[in-house]
PDB file of N, CA and C in Angstrom:
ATOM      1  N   UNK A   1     157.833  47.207 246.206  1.00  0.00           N
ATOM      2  CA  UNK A   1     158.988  47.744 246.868  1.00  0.00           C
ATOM      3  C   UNK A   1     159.018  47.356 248.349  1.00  0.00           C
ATOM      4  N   UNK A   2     158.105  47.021 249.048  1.00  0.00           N
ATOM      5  CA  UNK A   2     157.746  46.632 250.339  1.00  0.00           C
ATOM      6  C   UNK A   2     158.585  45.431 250.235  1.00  0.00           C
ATOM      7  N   UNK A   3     158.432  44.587 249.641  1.00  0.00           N
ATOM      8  CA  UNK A   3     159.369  42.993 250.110  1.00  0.00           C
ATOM      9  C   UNK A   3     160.460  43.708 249.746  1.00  0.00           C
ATOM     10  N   UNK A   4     161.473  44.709 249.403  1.00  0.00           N
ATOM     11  CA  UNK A   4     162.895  44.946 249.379  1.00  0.00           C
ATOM     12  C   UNK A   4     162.969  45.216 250.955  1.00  0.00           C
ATOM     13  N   UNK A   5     162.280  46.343 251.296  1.00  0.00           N
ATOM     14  CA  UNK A   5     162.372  46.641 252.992  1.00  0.00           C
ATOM     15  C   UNK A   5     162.363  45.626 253.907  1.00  0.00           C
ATOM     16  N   UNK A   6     161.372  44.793 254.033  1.00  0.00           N
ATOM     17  CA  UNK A   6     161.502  43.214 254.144  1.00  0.00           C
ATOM     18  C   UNK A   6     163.199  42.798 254.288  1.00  0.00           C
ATOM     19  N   UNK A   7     162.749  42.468 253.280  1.00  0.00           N
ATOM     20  CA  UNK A   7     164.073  41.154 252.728  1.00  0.00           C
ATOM     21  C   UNK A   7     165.297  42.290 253.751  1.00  0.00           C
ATOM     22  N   UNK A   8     165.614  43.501 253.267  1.00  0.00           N
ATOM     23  CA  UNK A   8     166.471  44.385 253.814  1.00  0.00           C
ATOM     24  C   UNK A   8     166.608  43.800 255.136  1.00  0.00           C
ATOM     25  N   UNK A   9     165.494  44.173 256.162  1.00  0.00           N
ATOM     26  CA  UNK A   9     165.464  44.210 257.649  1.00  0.00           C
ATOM     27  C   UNK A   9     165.730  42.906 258.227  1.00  0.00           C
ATOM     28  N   UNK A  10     165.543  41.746 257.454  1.00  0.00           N
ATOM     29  CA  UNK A  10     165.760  40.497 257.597  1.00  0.00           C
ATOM     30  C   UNK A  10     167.607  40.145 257.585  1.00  0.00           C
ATOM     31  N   UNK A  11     168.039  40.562 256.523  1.00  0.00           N
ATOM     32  CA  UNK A  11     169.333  40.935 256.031  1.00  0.00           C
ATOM     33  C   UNK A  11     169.855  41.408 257.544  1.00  0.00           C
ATOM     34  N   UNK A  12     169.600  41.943 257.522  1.00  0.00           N
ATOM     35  CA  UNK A  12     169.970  43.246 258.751  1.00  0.00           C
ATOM     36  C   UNK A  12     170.527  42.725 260.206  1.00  0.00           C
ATOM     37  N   UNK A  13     169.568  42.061 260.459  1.00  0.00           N
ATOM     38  CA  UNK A  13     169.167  41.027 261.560  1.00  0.00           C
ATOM     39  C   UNK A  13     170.163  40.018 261.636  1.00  0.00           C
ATOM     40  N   UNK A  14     170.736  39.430 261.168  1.00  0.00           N
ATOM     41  CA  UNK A  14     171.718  38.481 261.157  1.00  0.00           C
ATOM     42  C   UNK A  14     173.127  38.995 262.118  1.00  0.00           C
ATOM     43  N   UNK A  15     173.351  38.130 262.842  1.00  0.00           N
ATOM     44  CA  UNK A  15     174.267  38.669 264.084  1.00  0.00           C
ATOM     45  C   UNK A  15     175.827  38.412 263.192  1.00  0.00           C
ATOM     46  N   UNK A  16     176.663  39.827 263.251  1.00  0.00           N
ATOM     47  CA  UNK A  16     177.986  39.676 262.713  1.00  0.00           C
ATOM     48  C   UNK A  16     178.756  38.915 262.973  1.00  0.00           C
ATOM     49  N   UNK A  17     178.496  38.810 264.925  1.00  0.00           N
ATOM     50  CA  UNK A  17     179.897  37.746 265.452  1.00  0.00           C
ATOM     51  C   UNK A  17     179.352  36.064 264.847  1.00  0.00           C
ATOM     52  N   UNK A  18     178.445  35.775 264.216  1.00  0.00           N
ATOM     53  CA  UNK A  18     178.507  34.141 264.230  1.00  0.00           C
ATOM     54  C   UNK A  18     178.478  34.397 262.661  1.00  0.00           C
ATOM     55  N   UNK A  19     178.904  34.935 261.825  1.00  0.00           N
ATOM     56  CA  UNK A  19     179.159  35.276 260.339  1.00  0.00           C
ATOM     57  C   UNK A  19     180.510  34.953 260.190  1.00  0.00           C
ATOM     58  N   UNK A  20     181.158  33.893 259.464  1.00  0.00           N
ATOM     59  CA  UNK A  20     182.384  33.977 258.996  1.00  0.00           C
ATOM     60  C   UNK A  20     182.969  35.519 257.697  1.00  0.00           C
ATOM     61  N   UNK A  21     183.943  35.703 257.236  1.00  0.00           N
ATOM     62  CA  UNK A  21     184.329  36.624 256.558  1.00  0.00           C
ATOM     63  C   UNK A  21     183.287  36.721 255.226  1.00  0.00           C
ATOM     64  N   UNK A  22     183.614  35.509 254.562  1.00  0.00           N
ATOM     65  CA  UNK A  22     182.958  35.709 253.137  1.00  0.00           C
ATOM     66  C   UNK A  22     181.074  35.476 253.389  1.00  0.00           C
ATOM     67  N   UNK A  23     180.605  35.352 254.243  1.00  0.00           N
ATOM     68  CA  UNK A  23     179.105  35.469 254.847  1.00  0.00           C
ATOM     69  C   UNK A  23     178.986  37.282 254.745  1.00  0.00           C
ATOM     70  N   UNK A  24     179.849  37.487 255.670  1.00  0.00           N
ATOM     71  CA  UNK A  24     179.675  39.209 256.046  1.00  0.00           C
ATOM     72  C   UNK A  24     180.055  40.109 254.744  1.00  0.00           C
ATOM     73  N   UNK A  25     180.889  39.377 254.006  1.00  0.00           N
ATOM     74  CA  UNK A  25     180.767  39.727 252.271  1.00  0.00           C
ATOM     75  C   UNK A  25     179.322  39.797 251.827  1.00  0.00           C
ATOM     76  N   UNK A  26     178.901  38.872 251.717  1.00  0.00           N
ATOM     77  CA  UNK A  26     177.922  38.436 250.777  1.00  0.00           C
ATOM     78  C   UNK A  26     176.550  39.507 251.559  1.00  0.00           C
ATOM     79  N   UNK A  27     176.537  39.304 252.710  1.00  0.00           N
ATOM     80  CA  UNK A  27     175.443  40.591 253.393  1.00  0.00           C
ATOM     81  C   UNK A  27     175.447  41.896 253.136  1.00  0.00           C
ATOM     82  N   UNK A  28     176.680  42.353 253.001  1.00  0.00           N
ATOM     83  CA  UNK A  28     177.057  43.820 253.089  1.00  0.00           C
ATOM     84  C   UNK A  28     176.952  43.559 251.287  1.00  0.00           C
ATOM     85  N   UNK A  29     176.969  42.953 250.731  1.00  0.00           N
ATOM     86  CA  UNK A  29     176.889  43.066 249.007  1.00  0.00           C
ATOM     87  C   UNK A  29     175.353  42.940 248.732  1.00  0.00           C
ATOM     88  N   UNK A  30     174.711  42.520 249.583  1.00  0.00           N
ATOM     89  CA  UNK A  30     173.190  42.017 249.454  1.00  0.00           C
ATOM     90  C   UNK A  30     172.753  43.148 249.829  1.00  0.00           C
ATOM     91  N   UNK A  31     172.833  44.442 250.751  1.00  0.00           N
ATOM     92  CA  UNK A  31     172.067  45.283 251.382  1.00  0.00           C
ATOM     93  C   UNK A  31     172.491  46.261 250.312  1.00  0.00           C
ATOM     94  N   UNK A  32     174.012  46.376 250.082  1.00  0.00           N
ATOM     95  CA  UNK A  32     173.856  47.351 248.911  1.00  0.00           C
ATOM     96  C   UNK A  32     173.520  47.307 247.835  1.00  0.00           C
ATOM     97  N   UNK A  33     173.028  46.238 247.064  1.00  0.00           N
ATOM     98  CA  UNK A  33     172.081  45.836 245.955  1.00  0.00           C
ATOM     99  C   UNK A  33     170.743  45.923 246.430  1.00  0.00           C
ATOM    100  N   UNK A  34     170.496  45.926 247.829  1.00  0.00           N
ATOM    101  CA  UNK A  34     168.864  46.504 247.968  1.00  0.00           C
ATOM    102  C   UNK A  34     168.852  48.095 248.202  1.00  0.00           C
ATOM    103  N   UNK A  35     169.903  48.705 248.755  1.00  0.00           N
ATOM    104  CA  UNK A  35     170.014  49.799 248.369  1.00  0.00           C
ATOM    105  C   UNK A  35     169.783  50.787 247.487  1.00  0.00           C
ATOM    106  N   UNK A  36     170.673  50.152 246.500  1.00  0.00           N
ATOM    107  CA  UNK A  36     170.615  50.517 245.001  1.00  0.00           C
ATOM    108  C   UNK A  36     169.165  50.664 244.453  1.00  0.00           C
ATOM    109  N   UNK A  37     168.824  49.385 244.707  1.00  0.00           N
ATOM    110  CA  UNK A  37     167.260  49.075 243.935  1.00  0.00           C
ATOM    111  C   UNK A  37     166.264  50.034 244.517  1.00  0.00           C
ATOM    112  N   UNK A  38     166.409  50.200 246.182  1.00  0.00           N
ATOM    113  CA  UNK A  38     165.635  50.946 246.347  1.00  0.00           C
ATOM    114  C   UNK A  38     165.690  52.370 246.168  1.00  0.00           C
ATOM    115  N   UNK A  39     167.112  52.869 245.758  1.00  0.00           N
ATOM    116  CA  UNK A  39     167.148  54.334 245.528  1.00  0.00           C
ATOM    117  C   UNK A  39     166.513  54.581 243.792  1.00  0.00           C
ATOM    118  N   UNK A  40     166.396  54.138 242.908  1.00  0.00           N
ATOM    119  CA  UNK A  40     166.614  53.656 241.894  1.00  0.00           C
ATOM    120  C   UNK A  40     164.654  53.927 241.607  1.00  0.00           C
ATOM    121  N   UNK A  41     164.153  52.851 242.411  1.00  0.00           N
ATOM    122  CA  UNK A  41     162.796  52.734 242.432  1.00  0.00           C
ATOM    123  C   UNK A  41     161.924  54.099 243.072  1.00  0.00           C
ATOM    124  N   UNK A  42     162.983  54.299 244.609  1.00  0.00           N
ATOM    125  CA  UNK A  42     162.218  55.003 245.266  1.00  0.00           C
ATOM    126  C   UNK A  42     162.553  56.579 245.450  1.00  0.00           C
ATOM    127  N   UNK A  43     163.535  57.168 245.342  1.00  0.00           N
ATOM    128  CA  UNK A  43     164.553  58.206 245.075  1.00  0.00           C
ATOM    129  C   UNK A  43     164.392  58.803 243.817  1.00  0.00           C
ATOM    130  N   UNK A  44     165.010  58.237 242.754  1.00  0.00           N
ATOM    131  CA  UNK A  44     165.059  58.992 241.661  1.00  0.00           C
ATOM    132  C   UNK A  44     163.956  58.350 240.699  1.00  0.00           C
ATOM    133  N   UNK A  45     162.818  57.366 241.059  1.00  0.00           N
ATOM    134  CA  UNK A  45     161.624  57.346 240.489  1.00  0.00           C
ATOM    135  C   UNK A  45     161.934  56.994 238.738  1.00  0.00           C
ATOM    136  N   UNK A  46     163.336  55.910 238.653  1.00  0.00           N
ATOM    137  CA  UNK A  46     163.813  55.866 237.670  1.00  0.00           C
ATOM    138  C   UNK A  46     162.256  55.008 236.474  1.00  0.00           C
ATOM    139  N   UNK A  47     161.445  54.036 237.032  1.00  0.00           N
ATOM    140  CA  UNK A  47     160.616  53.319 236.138  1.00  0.00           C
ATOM    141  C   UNK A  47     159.489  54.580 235.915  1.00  0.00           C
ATOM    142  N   UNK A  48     159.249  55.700 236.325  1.00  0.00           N
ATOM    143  CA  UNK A  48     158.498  56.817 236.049  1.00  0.00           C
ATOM    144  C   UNK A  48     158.848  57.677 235.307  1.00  0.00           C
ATOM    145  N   UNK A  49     160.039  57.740 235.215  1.00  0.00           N
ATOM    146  CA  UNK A  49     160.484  58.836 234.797  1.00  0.00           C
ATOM    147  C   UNK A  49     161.450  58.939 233.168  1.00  0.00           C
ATOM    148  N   UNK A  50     161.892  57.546 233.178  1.00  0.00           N
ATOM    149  CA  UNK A  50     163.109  57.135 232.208  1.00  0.00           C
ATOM    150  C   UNK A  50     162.459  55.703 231.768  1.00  0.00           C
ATOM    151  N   UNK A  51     161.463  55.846 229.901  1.00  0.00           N
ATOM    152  CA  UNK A  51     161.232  54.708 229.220  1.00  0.00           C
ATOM    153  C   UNK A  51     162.335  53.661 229.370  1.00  0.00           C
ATOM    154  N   UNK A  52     163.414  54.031 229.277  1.00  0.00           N
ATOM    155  CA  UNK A  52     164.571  52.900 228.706  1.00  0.00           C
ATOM    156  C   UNK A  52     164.564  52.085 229.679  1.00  0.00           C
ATOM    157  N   UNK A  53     163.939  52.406 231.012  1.00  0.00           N
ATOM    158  CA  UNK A  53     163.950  51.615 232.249  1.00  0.00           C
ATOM    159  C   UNK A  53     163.436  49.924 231.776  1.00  0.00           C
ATOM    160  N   UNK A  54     162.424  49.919 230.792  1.00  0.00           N
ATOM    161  CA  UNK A  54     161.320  49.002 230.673  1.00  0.00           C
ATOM    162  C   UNK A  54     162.599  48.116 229.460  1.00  0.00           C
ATOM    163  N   UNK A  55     163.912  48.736 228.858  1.00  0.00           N
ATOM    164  CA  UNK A  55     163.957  47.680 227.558  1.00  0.00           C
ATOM    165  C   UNK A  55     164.569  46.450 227.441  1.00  0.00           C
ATOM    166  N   UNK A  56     165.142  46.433 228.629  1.00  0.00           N
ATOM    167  CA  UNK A  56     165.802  44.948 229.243  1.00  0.00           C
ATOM    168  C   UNK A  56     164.647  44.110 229.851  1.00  0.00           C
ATOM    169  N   UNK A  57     163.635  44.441 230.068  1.00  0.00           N
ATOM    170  CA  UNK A  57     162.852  43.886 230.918  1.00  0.00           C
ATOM    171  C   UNK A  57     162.009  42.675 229.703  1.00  0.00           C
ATOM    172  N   UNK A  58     162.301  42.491 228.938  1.00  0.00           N
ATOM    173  CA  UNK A  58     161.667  41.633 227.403  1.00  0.00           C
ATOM    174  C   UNK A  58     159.773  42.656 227.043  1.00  0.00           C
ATOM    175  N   UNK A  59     159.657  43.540 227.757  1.00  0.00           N
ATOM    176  CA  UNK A  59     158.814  44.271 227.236  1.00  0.00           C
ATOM    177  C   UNK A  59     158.908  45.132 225.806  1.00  0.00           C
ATOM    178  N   UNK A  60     158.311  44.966 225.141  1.00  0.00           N
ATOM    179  CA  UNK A  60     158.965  45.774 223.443  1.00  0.00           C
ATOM    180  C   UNK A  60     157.478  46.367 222.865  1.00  0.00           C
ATOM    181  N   UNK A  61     158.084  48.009 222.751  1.00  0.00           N
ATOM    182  CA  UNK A  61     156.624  48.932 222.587  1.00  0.00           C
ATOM    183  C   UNK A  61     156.368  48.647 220.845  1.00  0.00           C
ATOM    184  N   UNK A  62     157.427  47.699 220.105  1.00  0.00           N
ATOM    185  CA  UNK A  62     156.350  47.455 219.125  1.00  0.00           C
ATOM    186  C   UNK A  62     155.975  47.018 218.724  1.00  0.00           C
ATOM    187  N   UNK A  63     154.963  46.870 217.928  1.00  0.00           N
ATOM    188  CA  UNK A  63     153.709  45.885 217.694  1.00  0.00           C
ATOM    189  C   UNK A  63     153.374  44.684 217.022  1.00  0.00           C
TER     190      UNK A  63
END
């Protein structure tokens, strides 16, 4: 979860005025997909708490 904070603060850092429109799209869509991930991971503790987290992931509990 540490390289999301990362990557985030890096994100972050990028100066608005030398960003054309669809740049400042794509940032503000990038921070809220690290957002997400991190509320997800770190908030509601979704891979702890909720199996189904794991069934997209090609992991399969059977044998």
């Amino acid at each position: 979860m540490q390289w999301l904070h990362v990557h985030r603060t890096q994100t972050e850092m990028f100066d608005q005025n030398s960003l054309n429109a669809s740049e400042r799209f794509e940032q503000r869509y990038l921070l809220s997909r690290i957002d997400t991930d991190l509320f997800w991971l770190e908030r509601a503790q979704l891979p702890f708490t909720n199996p189904a987290f794991y069934l997209n992931s090609g992991l399969d509990p059977g044998v």
